[in-house]
Structures are given as structure tokens and as C-alpha cells.
Protein backbone atom coordinates (compact mmCIF):
# COMPACT_ATOMS: atom_id res chain seq x y z
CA UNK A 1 -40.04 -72.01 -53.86
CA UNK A 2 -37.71 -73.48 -51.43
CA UNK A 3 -38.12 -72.52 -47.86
CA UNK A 4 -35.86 -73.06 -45.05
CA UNK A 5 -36.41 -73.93 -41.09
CA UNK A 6 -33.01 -73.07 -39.36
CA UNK A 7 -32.60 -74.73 -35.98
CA UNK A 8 -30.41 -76.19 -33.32
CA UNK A 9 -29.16 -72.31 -31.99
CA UNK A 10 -28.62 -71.43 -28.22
CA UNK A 11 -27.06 -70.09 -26.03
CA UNK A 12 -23.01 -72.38 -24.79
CA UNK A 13 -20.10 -71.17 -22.92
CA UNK A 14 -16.89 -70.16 -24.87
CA UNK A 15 -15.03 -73.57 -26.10
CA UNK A 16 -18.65 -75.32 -26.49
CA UNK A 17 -20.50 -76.94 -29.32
CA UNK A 18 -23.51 -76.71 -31.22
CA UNK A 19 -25.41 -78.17 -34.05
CA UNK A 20 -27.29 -76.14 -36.17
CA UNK A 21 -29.73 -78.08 -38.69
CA UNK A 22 -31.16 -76.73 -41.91
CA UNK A 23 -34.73 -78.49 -42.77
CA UNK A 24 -35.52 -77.48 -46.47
CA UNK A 25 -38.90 -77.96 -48.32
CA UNK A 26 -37.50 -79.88 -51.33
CA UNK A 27 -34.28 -80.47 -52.66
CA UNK A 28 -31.50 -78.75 -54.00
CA UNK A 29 -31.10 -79.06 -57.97
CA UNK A 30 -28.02 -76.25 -58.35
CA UNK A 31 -24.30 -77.47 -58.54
CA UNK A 32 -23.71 -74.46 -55.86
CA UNK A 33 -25.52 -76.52 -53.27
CA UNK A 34 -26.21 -74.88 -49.72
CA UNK A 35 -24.80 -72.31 -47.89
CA UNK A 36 -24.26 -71.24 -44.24
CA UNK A 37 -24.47 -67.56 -43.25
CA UNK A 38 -23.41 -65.35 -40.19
CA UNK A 39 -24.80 -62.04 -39.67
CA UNK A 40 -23.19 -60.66 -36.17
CA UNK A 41 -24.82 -57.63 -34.80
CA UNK A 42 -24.36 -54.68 -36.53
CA UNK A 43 -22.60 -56.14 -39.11
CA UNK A 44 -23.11 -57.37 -42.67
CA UNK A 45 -23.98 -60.69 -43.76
CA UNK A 46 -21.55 -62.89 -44.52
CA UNK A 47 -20.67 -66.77 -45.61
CA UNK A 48 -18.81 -68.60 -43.12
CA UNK A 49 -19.59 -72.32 -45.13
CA UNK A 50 -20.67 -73.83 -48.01
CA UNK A 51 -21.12 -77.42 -49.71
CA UNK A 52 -21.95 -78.14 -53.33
CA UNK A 53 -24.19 -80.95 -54.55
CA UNK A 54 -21.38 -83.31 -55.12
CA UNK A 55 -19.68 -82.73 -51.89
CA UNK A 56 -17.33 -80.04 -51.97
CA UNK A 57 -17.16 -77.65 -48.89
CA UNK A 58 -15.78 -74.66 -48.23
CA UNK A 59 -15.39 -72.53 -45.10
CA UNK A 60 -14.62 -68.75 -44.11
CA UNK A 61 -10.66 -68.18 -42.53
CA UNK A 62 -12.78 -67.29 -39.30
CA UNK A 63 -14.52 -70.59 -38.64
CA UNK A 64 -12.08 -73.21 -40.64
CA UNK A 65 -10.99 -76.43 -38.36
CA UNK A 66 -13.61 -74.82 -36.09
CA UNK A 67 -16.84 -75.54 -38.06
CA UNK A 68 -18.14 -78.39 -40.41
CA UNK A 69 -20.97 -78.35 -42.94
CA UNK A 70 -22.51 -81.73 -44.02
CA UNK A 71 -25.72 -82.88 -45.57
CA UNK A 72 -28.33 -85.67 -45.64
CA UNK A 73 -29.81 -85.47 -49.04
CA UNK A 74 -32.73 -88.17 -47.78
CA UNK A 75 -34.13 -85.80 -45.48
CA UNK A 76 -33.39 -82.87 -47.32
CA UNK A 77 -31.25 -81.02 -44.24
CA UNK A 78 -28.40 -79.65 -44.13
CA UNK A 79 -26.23 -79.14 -40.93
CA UNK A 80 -22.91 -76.99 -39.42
CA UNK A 81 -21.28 -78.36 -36.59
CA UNK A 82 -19.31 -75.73 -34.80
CA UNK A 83 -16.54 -76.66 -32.05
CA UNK A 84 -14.52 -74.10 -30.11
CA UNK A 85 -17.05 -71.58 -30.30
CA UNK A 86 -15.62 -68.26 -29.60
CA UNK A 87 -17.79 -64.95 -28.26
CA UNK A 88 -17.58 -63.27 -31.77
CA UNK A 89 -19.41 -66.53 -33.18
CA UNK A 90 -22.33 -64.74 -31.57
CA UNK A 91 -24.78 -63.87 -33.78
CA UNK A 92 -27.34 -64.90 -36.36
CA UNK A 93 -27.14 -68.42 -38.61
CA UNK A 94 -28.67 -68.76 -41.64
CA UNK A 95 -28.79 -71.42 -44.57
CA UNK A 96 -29.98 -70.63 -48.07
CA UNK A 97 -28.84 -72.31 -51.21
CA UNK A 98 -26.72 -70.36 -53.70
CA UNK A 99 -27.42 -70.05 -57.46
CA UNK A 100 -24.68 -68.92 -60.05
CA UNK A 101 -24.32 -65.47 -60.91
CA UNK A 102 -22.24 -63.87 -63.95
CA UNK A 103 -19.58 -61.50 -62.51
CA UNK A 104 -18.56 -58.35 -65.14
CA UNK A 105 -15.87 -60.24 -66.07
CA UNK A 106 -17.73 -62.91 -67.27
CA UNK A 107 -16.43 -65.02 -64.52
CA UNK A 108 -19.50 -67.44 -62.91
CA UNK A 109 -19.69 -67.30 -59.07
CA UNK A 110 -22.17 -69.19 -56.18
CA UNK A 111 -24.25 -66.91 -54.46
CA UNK A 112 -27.23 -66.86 -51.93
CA UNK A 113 -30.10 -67.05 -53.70
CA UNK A 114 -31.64 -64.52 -51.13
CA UNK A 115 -35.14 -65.79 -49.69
CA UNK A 116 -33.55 -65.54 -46.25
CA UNK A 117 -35.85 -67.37 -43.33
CA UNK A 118 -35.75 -66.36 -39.97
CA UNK A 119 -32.59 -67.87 -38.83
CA UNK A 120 -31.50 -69.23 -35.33
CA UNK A 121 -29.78 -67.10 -32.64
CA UNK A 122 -26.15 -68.38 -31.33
CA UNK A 123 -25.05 -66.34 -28.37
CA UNK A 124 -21.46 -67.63 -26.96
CA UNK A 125 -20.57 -66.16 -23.27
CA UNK A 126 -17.15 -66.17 -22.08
């Protein structure tokens, strides 16, 4: 299977920048593409940014105009810029691609597949 190496993660003043890479082991063959994840202490898991195979990105009302996903299919890695970091950006990153799951409804949704790696820490200070 796919495994991921998660880098780039640090430690940057309040207003800073960082670059977090995501080095995977192959490629990506799902429409739903890649996924960014946040996982703050304490706190649940959640998706802050995501871009499909042809492109299409999305991003969480917390991070949007803050943060930018973008990929380099050649190399197989996948990256989030984030500007104007803030002190709840603090936390845990990790990438994982997403796979489509049928909702009750019958409606089809992207979700993490779920073979989480170890991530990379982010801790912004003000």
C-alpha cells in the first residue's frame, strides 16, 4: 500500500510560514486525490485541505486565503503552504489520500483512506 513521509513542520512565530511536503510511495489513482489533516491537541482530527487528481482544491473556513495545497505528480509529493500562521494552527499535519465512500443516502463522498503515518509537528508561538 501507499505510505506517506510528512515533512517540512517546526516550530515559527505567529504571522510566519511554513512548507509542509508530503513524499508518497507511488501514485495516486483515486479521483479524490490527497488530503491534508490537522489534529490539534486534544482534539479530533480534522481536514483543513484537499486536491483531487485533476486539480481541484478545497480548504477548511479556518485555514482558507491562509493555506495552499499543490502537487507535483513527477515526484509523487504533495505540499501545503501555510501563511499567517496563527497559535491555534498548532498542532499535528498529516496527508493521506481519500477514497470514496457511500453515505446512507446513497450520496458518494471523499474520505481519508485511514493508514495515517506519523505526521509532522507545527507549533506557532505568539
Amino acid at each position: 500500500q501507499v505510505h506517506f513521509e510528512e515533512s517540512g513542520g517546526g516550530s515559527v512565530q505567529a504571522g510566519g510560514s511554513l512548507k509542509l511536503s508530503c513524499a508518497l510511495s507511488g501514485p495516486i489513482f483515486t479521483s479524490c486525490g490527497l488530503g491534508w489533516y490537522f489534529q490539534a491537541p486534544g482534539k479530533e482530527r480534522e481536514e483543513v485541505s484537499s486536491i483531487t487528481l485533476d486539480g481541484t482544491t478545497t480548504y477548511a473556513d479556518s485555514v482558507k486565503g491562509r493555506f495552499s495545497i499543490s502537487q507535483d505528480k513527477a515526484k509523487n509529493t504533495y505540499y501545503l503552504q501555510m501563511n499567517s500562521l496563527k497559535v491555534e494552527d498548532t498542532g499535528v499535519y498529516y496527508c493521506a489520500t481519500r477514497t470514496w465512500v457511500r453515505l446512507t443516502s446513497g450520496r458518494t463522498t471523499c474520505r481519508p483512506l485511514g493508514d495515517w503515518g506519523q505526521g509532522t509537528q507545527v507549533a506557532v508561538s505568539s
